[in-house]
C-alpha atoms as a PDB file:
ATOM      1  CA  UNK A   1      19.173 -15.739  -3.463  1.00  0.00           C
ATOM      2  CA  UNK A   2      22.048 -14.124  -5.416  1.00  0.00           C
ATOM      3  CA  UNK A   3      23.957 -10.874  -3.801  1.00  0.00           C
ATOM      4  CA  UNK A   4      22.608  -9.048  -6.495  1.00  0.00           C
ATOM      5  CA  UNK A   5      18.768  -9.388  -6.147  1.00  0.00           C
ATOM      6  CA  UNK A   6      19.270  -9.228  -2.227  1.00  0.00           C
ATOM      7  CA  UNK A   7      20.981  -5.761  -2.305  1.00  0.00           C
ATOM      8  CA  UNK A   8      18.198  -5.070  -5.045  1.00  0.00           C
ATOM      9  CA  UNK A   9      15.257  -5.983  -2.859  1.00  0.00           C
ATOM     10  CA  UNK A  10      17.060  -4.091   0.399  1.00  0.00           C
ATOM     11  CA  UNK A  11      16.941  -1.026  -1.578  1.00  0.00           C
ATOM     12  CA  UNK A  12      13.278  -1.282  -2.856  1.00  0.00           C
ATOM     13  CA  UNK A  13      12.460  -2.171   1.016  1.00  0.00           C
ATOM     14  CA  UNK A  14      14.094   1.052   1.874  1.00  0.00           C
ATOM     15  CA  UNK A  15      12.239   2.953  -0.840  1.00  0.00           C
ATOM     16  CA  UNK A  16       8.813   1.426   0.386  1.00  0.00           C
ATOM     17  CA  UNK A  17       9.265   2.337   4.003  1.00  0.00           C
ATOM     18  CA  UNK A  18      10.008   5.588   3.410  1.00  0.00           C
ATOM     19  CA  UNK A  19       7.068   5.974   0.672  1.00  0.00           C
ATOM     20  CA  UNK A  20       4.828   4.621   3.441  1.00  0.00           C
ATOM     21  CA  UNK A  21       6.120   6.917   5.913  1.00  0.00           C
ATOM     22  CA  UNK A  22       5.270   9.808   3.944  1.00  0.00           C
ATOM     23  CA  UNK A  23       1.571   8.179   3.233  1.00  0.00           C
ATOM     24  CA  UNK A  24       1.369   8.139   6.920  1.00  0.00           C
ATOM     25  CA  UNK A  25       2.841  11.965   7.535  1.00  0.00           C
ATOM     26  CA  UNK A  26       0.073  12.704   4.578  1.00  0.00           C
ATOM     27  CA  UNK A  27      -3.081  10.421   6.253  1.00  0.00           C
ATOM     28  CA  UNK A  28      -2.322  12.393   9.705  1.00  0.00           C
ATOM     29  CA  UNK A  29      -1.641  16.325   8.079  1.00  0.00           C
ATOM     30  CA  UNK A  30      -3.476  16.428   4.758  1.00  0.00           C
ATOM     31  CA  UNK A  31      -5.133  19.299   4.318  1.00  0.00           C
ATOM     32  CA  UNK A  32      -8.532  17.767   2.834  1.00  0.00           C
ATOM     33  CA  UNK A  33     -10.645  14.542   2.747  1.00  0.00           C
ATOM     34  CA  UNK A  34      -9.284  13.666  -0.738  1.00  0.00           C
ATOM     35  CA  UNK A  35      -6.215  14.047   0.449  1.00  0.00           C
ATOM     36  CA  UNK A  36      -6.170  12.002   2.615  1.00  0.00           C
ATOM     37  CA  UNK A  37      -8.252   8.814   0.910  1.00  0.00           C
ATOM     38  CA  UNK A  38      -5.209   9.336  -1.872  1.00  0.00           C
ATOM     39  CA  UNK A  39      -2.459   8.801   0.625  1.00  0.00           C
ATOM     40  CA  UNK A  40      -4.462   5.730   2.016  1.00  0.00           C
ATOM     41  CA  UNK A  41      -4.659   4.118  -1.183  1.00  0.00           C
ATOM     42  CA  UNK A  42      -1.228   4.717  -1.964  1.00  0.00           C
ATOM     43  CA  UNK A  43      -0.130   3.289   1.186  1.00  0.00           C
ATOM     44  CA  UNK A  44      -2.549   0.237   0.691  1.00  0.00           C
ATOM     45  CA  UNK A  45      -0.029  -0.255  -2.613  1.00  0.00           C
ATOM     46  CA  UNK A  46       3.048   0.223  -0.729  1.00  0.00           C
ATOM     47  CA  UNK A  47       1.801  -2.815   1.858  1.00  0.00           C
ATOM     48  CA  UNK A  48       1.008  -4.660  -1.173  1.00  0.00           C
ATOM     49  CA  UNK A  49       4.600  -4.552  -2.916  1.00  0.00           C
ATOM     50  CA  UNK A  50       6.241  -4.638   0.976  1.00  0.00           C
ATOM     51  CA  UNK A  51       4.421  -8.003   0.873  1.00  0.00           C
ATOM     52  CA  UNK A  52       4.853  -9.161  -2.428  1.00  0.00           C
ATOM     53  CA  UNK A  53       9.061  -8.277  -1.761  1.00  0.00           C
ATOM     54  CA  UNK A  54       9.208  -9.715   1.392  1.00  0.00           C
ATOM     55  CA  UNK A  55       7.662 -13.218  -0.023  1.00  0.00           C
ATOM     56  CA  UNK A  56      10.557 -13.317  -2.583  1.00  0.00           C
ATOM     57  CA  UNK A  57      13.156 -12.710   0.062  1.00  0.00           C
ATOM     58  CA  UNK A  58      11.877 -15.361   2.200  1.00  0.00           C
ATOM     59  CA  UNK A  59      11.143 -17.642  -1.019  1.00  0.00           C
ATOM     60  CA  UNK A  60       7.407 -18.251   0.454  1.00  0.00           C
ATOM     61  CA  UNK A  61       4.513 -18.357  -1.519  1.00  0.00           C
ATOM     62  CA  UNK A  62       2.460 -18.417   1.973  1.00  0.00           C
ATOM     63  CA  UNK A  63       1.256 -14.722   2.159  1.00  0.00           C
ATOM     64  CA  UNK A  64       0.286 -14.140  -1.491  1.00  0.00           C
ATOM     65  CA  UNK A  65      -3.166 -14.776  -0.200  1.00  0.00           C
ATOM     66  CA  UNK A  66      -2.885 -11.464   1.782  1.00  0.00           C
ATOM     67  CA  UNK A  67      -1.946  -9.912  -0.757  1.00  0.00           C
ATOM     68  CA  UNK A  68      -4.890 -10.846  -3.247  1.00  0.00           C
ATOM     69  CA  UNK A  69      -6.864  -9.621   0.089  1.00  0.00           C
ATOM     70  CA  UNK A  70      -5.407  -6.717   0.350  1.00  0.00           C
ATOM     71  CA  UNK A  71      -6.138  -5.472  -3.339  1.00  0.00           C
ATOM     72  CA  UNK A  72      -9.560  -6.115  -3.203  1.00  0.00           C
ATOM     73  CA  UNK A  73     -10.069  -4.536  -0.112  1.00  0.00           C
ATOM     74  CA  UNK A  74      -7.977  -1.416  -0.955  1.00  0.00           C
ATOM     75  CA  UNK A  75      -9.743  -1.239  -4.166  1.00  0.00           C
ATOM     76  CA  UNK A  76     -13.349  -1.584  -2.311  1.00  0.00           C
ATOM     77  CA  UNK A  77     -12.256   1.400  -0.370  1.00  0.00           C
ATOM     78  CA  UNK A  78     -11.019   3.453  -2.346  1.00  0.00           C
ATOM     79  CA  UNK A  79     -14.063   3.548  -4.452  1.00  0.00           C
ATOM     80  CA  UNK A  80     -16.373   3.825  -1.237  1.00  0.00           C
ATOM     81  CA  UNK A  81     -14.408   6.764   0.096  1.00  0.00           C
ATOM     82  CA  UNK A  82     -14.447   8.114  -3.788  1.00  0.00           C
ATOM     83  CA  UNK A  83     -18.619   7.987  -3.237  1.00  0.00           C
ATOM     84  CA  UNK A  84     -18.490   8.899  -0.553  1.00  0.00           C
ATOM     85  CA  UNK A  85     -16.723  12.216  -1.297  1.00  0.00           C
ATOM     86  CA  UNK A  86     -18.602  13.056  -4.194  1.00  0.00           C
ATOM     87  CA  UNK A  87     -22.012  12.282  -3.072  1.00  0.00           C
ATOM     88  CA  UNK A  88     -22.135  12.538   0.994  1.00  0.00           C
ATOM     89  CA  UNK A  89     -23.359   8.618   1.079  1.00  0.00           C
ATOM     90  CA  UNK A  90     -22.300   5.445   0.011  1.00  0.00           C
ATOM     91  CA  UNK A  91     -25.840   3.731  -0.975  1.00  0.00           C
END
Protein backbone atom coordinates (compact mmCIF):
# COMPACT_ATOMS: atom_id res chain seq x y z
CA UNK A 1 0.00 0.00 0.00
CA UNK A 2 1.46 3.42 -0.94
CA UNK A 3 2.07 6.19 2.02
CA UNK A 4 -0.44 8.09 0.43
CA UNK A 5 -3.61 5.87 0.50
CA UNK A 6 -2.46 4.62 4.07
CA UNK A 7 -2.45 8.16 5.62
CA UNK A 8 -5.74 8.51 3.44
CA UNK A 9 -7.51 5.52 4.90
CA UNK A 10 -6.09 6.50 8.70
CA UNK A 11 -7.90 9.65 8.34
CA UNK A 12 -11.27 8.25 7.00
CA UNK A 13 -10.84 5.58 10.03
CA UNK A 14 -10.61 8.51 12.29
CA UNK A 15 -13.60 10.24 10.71
CA UNK A 16 -15.72 6.93 11.03
CA UNK A 17 -15.00 6.36 14.67
CA UNK A 18 -15.85 9.49 15.64
CA UNK A 19 -19.15 9.53 13.32
CA UNK A 20 -20.00 6.28 15.11
CA UNK A 21 -19.36 7.67 18.39
CA UNK A 22 -21.73 10.33 17.94
CA UNK A 23 -24.44 7.61 16.48
CA UNK A 24 -23.87 5.97 19.74
CA UNK A 25 -24.09 9.39 22.06
CA UNK A 26 -27.43 9.88 19.71
CA UNK A 27 -28.90 5.93 20.09
CA UNK A 28 -28.40 6.40 24.07
CA UNK A 29 -29.80 10.46 24.43
CA UNK A 30 -32.12 11.04 21.49
CA UNK A 31 -34.90 12.68 22.37
CA UNK A 32 -37.53 10.50 20.27
CA UNK A 33 -38.03 7.02 18.68
CA UNK A 34 -37.15 8.41 15.21
CA UNK A 35 -34.37 9.67 16.51
CA UNK A 36 -33.02 7.20 17.50
CA UNK A 37 -33.83 4.43 14.49
CA UNK A 38 -31.92 7.42 12.32
CA UNK A 39 -28.77 7.27 14.35
CA UNK A 40 -28.95 3.36 14.15
CA UNK A 41 -29.07 3.33 10.56
CA UNK A 42 -26.45 5.73 10.21
CA UNK A 43 -24.25 3.84 12.39
CA UNK A 44 -25.17 0.52 10.50
CA UNK A 45 -23.39 2.68 7.40
CA UNK A 46 -20.51 3.73 9.36
CA UNK A 47 -19.80 -0.29 10.25
CA UNK A 48 -20.31 -0.86 6.69
CA UNK A 49 -17.53 1.64 5.27
CA UNK A 50 -15.28 0.74 8.73
CA UNK A 51 -15.46 -2.70 7.06
CA UNK A 52 -15.24 -2.04 3.61
CA UNK A 53 -11.77 0.36 4.70
CA UNK A 54 -10.41 -1.99 6.85
CA UNK A 55 -10.55 -4.87 3.96
CA UNK A 56 -8.46 -2.53 1.70
CA UNK A 57 -5.91 -1.92 4.39
CA UNK A 58 -5.48 -5.47 5.05
CA UNK A 59 -5.78 -6.27 1.13
CA UNK A 60 -8.53 -9.12 2.08
CA UNK A 61 -11.42 -9.75 0.21
CA UNK A 62 -12.52 -12.20 3.25
CA UNK A 63 -15.12 -9.96 5.07
CA UNK A 64 -16.95 -8.46 2.07
CA UNK A 65 -19.47 -11.12 2.85
CA UNK A 66 -20.24 -9.22 6.13
CA UNK A 67 -20.58 -6.52 4.60
CA UNK A 68 -23.27 -7.61 1.89
CA UNK A 69 -24.88 -8.96 5.38
CA UNK A 70 -24.78 -6.11 6.97
CA UNK A 71 -26.69 -3.97 4.24
CA UNK A 72 -29.41 -6.14 3.99
CA UNK A 73 -29.92 -6.42 7.45
CA UNK A 74 -29.58 -2.65 8.17
CA UNK A 75 -31.85 -2.02 5.35
CA UNK A 76 -34.51 -4.75 6.77
CA UNK A 77 -34.44 -2.71 9.88
CA UNK A 78 -34.62 0.29 9.08
CA UNK A 79 -37.76 -0.20 7.19
CA UNK A 80 -39.28 -2.40 10.12
CA UNK A 81 -38.54 0.27 12.69
CA UNK A 82 -39.92 2.90 9.85
CA UNK A 83 -43.44 0.61 10.19
CA UNK A 84 -43.19 0.28 13.00
CA UNK A 85 -43.19 4.01 13.89
CA UNK A 86 -45.78 4.97 11.65
CA UNK A 87 -48.24 2.30 12.22
CA UNK A 88 -47.65 0.76 15.95
CA UNK A 89 -47.04 -2.90 14.21
CA UNK A 90 -44.95 -4.44 11.84
CA UNK A 91 -47.54 -7.04 10.10
Amino acid sequence: MSPFLDVITIVCLTALFVGAALCLHRILIGPDAADRAVALDTLTMVFIGIISILCMRWDSTLYFDAVWILTLVGYLGSAAIALYLEKGRIF
